[in-house]
N, C-alpha and C. Protein backbone atom coordinates (compact mmCIF):
# COMPACT_ATOMS: atom_id res chain seq x y z
N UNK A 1 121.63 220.43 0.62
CA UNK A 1 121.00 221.73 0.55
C UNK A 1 121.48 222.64 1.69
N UNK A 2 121.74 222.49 3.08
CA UNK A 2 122.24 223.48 3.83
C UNK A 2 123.41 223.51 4.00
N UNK A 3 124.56 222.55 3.06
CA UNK A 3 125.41 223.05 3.07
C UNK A 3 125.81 224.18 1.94
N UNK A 4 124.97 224.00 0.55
CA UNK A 4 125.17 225.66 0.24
C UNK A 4 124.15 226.16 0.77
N UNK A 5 123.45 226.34 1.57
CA UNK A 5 122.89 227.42 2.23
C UNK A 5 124.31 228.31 3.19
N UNK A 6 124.77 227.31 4.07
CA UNK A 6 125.90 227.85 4.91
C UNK A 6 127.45 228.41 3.66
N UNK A 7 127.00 227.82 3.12
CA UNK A 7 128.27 228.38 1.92
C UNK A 7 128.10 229.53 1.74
N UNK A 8 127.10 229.87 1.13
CA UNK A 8 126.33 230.99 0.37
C UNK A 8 126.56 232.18 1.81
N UNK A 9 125.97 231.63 3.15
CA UNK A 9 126.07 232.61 4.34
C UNK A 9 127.40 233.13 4.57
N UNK A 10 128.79 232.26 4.48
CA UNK A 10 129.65 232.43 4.44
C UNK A 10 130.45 233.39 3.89
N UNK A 11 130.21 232.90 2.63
CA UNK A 11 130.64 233.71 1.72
C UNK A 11 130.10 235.90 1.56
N UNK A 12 128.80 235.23 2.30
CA UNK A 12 127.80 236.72 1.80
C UNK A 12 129.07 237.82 3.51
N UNK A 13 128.92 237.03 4.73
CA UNK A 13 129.69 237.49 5.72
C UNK A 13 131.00 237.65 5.53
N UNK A 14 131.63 237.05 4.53
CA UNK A 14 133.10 236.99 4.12
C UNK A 14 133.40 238.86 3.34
N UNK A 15 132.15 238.92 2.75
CA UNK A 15 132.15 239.97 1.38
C UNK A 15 131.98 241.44 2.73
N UNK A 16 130.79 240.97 3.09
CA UNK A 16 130.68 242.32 4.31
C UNK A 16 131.56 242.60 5.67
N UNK A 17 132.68 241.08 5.80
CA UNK A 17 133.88 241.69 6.74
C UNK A 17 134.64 242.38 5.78
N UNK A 18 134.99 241.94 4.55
CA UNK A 18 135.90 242.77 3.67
C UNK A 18 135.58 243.84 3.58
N UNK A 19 134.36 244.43 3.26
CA UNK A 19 134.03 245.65 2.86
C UNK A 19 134.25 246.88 4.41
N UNK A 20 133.78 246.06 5.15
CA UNK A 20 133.90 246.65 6.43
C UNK A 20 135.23 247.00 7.12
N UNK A 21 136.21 246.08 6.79
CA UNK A 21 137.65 246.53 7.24
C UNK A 21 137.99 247.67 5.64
N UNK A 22 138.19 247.12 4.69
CA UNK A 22 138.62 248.52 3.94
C UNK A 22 138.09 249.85 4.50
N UNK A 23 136.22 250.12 4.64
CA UNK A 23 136.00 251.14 5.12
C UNK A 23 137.08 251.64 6.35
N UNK A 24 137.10 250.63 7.59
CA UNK A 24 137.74 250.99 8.24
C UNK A 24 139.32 251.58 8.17
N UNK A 25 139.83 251.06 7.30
CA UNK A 25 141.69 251.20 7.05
C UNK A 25 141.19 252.50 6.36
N UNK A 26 140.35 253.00 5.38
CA UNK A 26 140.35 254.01 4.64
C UNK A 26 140.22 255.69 5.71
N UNK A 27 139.11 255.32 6.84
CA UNK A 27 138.80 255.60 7.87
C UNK A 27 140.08 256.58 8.53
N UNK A 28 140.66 255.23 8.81
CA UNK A 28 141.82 255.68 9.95
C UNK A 28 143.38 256.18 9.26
N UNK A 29 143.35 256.28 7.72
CA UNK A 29 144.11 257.03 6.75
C UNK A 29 144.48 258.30 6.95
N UNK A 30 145.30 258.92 6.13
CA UNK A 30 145.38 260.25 6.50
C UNK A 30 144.15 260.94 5.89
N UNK A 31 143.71 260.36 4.70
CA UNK A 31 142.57 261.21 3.89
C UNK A 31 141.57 261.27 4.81
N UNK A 32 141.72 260.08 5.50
CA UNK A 32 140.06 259.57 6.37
C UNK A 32 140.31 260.58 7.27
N UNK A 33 141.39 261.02 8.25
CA UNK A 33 141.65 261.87 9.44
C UNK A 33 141.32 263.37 8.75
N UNK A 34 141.74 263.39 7.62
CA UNK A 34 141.83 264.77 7.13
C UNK A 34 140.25 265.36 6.74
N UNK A 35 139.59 264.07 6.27
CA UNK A 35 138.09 264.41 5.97
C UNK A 35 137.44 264.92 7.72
N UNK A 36 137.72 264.00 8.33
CA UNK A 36 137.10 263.74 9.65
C UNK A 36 137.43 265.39 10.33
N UNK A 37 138.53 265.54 10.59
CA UNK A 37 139.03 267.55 11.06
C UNK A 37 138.23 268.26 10.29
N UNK A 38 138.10 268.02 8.96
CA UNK A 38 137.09 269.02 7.98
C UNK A 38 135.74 269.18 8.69
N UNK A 39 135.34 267.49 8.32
CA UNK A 39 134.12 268.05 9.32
C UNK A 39 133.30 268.59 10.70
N UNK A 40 134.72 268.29 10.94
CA UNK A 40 134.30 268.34 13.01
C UNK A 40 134.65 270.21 12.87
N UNK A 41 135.60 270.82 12.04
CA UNK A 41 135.48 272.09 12.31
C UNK A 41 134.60 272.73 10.99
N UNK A 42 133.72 272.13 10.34
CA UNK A 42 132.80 272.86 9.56
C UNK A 42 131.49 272.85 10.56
N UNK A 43 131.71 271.51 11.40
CA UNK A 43 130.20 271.51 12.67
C UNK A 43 130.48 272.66 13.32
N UNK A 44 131.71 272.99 14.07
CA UNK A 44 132.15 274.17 15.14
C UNK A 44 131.76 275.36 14.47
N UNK A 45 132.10 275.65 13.04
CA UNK A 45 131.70 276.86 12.52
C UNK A 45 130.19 277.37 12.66
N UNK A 46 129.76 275.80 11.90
CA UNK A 46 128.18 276.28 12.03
C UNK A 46 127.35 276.51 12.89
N UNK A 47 128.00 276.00 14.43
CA UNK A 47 127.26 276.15 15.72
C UNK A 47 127.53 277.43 16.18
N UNK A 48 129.12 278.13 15.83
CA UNK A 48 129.47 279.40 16.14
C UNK A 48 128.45 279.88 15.37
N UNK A 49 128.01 279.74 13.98
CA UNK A 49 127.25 280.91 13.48
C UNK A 49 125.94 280.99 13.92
N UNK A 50 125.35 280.10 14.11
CA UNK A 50 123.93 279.95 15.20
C UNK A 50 124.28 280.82 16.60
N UNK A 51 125.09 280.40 16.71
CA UNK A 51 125.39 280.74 18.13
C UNK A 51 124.74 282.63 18.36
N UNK A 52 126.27 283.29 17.15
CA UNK A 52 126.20 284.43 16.94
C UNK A 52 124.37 284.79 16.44
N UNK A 53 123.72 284.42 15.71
CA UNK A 53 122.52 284.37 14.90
C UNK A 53 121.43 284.44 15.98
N UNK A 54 121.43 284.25 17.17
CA UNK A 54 120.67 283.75 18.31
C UNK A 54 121.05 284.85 19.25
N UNK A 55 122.41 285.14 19.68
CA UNK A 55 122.70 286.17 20.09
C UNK A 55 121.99 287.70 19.42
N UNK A 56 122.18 287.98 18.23
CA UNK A 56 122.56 289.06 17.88
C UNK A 56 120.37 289.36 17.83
N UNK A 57 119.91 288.14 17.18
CA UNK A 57 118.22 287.97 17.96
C UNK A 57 117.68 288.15 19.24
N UNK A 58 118.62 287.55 20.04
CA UNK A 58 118.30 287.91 21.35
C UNK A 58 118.41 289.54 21.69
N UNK A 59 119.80 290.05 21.19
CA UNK A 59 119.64 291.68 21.88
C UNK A 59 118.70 292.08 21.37
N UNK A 60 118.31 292.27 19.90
CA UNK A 60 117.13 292.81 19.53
C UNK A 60 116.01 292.84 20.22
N UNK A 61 115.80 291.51 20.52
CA UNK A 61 114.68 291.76 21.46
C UNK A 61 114.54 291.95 22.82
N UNK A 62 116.15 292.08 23.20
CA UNK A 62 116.24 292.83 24.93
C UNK A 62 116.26 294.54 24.31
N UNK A 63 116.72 294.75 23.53
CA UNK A 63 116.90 296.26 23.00
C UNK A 63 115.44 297.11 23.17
N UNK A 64 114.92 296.27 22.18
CA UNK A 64 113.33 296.78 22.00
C UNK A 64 112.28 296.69 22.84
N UNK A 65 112.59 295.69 24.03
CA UNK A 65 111.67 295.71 24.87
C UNK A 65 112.57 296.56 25.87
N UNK A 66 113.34 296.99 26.20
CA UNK A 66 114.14 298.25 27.08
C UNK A 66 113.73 299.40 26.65
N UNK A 67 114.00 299.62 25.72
CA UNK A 67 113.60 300.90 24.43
C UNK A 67 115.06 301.51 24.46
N UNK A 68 115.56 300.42 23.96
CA UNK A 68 117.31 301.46 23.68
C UNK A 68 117.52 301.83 22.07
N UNK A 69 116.26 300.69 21.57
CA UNK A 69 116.49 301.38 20.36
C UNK A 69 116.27 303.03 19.54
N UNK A 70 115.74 303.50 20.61
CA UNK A 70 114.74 305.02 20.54
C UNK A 70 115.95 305.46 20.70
N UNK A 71 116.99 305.22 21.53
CA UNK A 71 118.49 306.33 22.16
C UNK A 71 119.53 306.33 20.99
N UNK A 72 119.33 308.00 21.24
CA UNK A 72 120.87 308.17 19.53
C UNK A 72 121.76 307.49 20.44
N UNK A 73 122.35 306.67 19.39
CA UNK A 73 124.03 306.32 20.05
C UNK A 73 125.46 307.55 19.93
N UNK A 74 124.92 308.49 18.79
CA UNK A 74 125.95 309.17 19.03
C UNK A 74 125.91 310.11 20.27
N UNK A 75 124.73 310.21 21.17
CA UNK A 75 124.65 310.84 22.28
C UNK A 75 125.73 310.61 23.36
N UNK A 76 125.47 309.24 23.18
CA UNK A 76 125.78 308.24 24.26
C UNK A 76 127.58 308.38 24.16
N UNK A 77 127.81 307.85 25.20
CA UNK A 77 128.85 308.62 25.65
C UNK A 77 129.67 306.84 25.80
N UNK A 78 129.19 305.99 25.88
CA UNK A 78 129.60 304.45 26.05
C UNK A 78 130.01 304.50 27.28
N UNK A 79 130.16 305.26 28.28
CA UNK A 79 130.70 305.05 29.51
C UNK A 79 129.75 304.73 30.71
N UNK A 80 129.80 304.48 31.70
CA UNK A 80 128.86 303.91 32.93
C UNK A 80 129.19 305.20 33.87
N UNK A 81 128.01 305.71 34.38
CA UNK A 81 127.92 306.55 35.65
C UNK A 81 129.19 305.90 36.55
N UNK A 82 129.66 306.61 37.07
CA UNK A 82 130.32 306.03 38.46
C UNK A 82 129.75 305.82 39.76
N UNK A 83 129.68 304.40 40.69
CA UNK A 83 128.78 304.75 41.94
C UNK A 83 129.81 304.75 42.85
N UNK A 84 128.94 304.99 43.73
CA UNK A 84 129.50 305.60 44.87
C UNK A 84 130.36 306.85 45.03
N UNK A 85 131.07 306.79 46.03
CA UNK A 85 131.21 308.30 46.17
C UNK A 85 132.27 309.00 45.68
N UNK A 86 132.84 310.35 45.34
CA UNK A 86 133.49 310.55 44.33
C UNK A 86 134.82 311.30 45.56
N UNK A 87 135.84 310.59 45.19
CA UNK A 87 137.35 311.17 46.44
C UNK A 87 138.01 312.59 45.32
């Protein structure tokens, strides 16, 4: 009896190294590399778009608590006072 018990174990560890190296060879393939770049720059995209999404939330609410939203922009001239003194 425990020697097919250990058979049976054998065999079941035999099936899940196999399965486990194909994953792996499939892995380290070109398809596998090519999937893997896909996703590492679909993550970069989506953190850029948060990124931007968080930003563009944030001015809003530096805008509105400044009160720049009240100021025509076509007034505005986009330029900065100059300091100090003028030669």
């Amino acid at each position: 009896m425990k020697k097919i018990f250990w058979l049976g174990m054998g065999i079941a560890i035999g099936a899940i190294a196999v399965r486990k190296v194909t994953q792996a060879r499939g892995a380290l393939g070109p398809a596998g590399l090519n999937r893997a770049v896909g996703q590492l720059s679909d993550s970069i995209h989506n953190f850029a778009d948060a990124v931007r999404e968080g930003m563009s939330e944030r001015e809003g609410d530096l805008r509105g608590a400044l009160g720049l939203d009240s100021v025509d922009p076509a007034a505005s001239t986009g330029r900065r006072a100059a300091v100090g003194p003028s030669i």
